[in-house]
Protein backbone atom coordinates (compact mmCIF):
# COMPACT_ATOMS: atom_id res chain seq x y z
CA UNK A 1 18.88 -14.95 -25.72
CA UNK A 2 19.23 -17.49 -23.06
CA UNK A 3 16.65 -17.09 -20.14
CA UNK A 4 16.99 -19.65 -17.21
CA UNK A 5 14.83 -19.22 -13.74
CA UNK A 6 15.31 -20.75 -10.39
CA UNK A 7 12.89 -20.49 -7.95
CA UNK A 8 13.18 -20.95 -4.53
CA UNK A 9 12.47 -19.65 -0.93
CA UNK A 10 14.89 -17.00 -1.91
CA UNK A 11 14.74 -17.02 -5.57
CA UNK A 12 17.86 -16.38 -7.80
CA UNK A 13 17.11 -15.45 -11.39
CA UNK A 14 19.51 -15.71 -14.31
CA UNK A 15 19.08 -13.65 -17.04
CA UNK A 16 21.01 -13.41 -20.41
CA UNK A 17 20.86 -11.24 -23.41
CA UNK A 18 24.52 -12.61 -24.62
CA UNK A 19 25.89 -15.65 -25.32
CA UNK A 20 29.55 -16.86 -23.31
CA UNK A 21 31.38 -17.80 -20.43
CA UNK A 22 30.24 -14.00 -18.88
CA UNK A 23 27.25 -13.51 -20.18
CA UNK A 24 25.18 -14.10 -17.06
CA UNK A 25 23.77 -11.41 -14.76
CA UNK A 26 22.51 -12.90 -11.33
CA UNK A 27 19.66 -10.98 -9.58
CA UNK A 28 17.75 -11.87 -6.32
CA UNK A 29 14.37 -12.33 -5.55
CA UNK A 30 12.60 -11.26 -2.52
CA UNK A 31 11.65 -14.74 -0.51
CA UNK A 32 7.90 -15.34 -1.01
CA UNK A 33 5.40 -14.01 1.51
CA UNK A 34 3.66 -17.13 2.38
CA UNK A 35 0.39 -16.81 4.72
CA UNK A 36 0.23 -20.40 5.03
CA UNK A 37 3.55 -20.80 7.04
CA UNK A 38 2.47 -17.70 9.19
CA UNK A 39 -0.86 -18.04 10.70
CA UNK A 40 0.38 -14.89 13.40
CA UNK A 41 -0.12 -13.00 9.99
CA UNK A 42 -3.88 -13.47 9.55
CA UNK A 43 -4.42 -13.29 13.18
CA UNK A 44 -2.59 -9.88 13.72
CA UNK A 45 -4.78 -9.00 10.48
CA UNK A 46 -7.82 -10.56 12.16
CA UNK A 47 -7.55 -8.50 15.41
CA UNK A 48 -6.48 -5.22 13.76
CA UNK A 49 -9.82 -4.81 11.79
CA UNK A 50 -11.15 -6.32 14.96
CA UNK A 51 -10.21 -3.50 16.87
CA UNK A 52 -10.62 -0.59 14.43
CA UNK A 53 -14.35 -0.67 13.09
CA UNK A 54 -14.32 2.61 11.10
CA UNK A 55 -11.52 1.27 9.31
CA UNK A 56 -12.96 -1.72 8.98
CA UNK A 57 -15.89 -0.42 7.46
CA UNK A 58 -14.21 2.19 4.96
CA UNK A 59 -11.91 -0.87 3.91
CA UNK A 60 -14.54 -3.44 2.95
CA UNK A 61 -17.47 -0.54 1.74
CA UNK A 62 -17.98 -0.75 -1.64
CA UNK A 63 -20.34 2.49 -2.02
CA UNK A 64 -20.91 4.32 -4.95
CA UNK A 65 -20.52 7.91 -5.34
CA UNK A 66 -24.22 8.51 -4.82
CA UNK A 67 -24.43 6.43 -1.76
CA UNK A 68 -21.27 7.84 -0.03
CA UNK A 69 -23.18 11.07 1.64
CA UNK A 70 -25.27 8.15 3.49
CA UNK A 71 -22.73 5.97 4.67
CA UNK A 72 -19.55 6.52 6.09
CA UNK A 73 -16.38 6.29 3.31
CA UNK A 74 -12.91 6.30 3.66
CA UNK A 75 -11.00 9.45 2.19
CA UNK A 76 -8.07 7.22 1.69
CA UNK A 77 -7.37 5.20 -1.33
CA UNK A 78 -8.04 1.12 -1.04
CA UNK A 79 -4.25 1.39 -1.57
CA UNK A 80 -3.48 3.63 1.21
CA UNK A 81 -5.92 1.44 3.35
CA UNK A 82 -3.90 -1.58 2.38
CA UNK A 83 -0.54 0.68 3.23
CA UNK A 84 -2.04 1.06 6.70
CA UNK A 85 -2.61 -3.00 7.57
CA UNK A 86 0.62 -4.14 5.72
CA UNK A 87 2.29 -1.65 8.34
CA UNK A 88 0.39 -3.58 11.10
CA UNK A 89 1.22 -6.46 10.41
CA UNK A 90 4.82 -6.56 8.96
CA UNK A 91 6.69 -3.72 10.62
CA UNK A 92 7.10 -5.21 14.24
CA UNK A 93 7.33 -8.97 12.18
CA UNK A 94 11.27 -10.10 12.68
CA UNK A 95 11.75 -12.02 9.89
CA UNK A 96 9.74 -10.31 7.56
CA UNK A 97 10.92 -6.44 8.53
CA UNK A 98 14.03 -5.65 5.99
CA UNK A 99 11.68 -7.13 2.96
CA UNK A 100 9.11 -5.22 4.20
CA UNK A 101 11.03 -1.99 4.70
CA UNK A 102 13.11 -2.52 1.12
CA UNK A 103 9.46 -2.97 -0.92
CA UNK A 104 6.56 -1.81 1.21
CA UNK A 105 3.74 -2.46 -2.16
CA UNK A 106 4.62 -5.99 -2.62
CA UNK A 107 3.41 -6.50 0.78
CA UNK A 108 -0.09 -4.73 0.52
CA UNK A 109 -0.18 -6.56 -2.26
CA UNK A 110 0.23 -9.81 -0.60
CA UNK A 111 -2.51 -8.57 2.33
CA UNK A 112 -5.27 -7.69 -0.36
CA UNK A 113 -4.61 -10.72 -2.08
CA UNK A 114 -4.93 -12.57 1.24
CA UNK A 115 -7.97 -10.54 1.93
CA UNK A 116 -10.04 -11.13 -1.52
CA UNK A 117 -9.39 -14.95 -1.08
């Protein structure tokens, strides 16, 4: 079995389970969401919790279920929270749209990873 990755911007991975001049399918990778090359990202992320305090506050509460009658709780899932800001951010982004449209969980992924750091 021959495995062989490339990575890159746009990453192309080879992967083999035969041996021969054919024996190679090509897939593509999604291009890497990197943060650090989009500041506009953490800002837009910034000034939506900026400007939304309840969600702010159901996003970040970590409440157990005996405190959540005393303080106010999101009835969403963390991941449906998540769903929310990687809309914000990515849908009106130009470059970032189509990857964001084609594989909407890799990106709230990428923004609670960006958030726990």
């Amino acid at each position: 079995m021959t495995k062989l990755k490339k990575w890159s911007a746009a990453t192309t991975t080879i992967v083999s389970s035969k041996k021969g001049p054919n024996a190679f399918d090509v897939a593509t990778r999604a291009p890497n969401i990197e943060w650090i090359k989009n500041p506009s990202w953490t800002w837009t992320l910034i000034t939506y919790l900026t400007n939304h305090p309840d969600f702010r506050q159901k996003i970040f509460s970590d409440c157990t279920a005996e405190e959540r009658h005393a303080k106010q709780v999101g009835k969403e899932s963390k991941t449906q929270q998540y769903a929310v800001l990687t809309e914000a951010i990515f849908s009106k982004e130009s470059t970032q749209v189509d990857n964001f449209k084609a594989n909407p969980q890799r990106y709230a992924t990428s923004v609670e990873t960006r958030l726990r750091r």
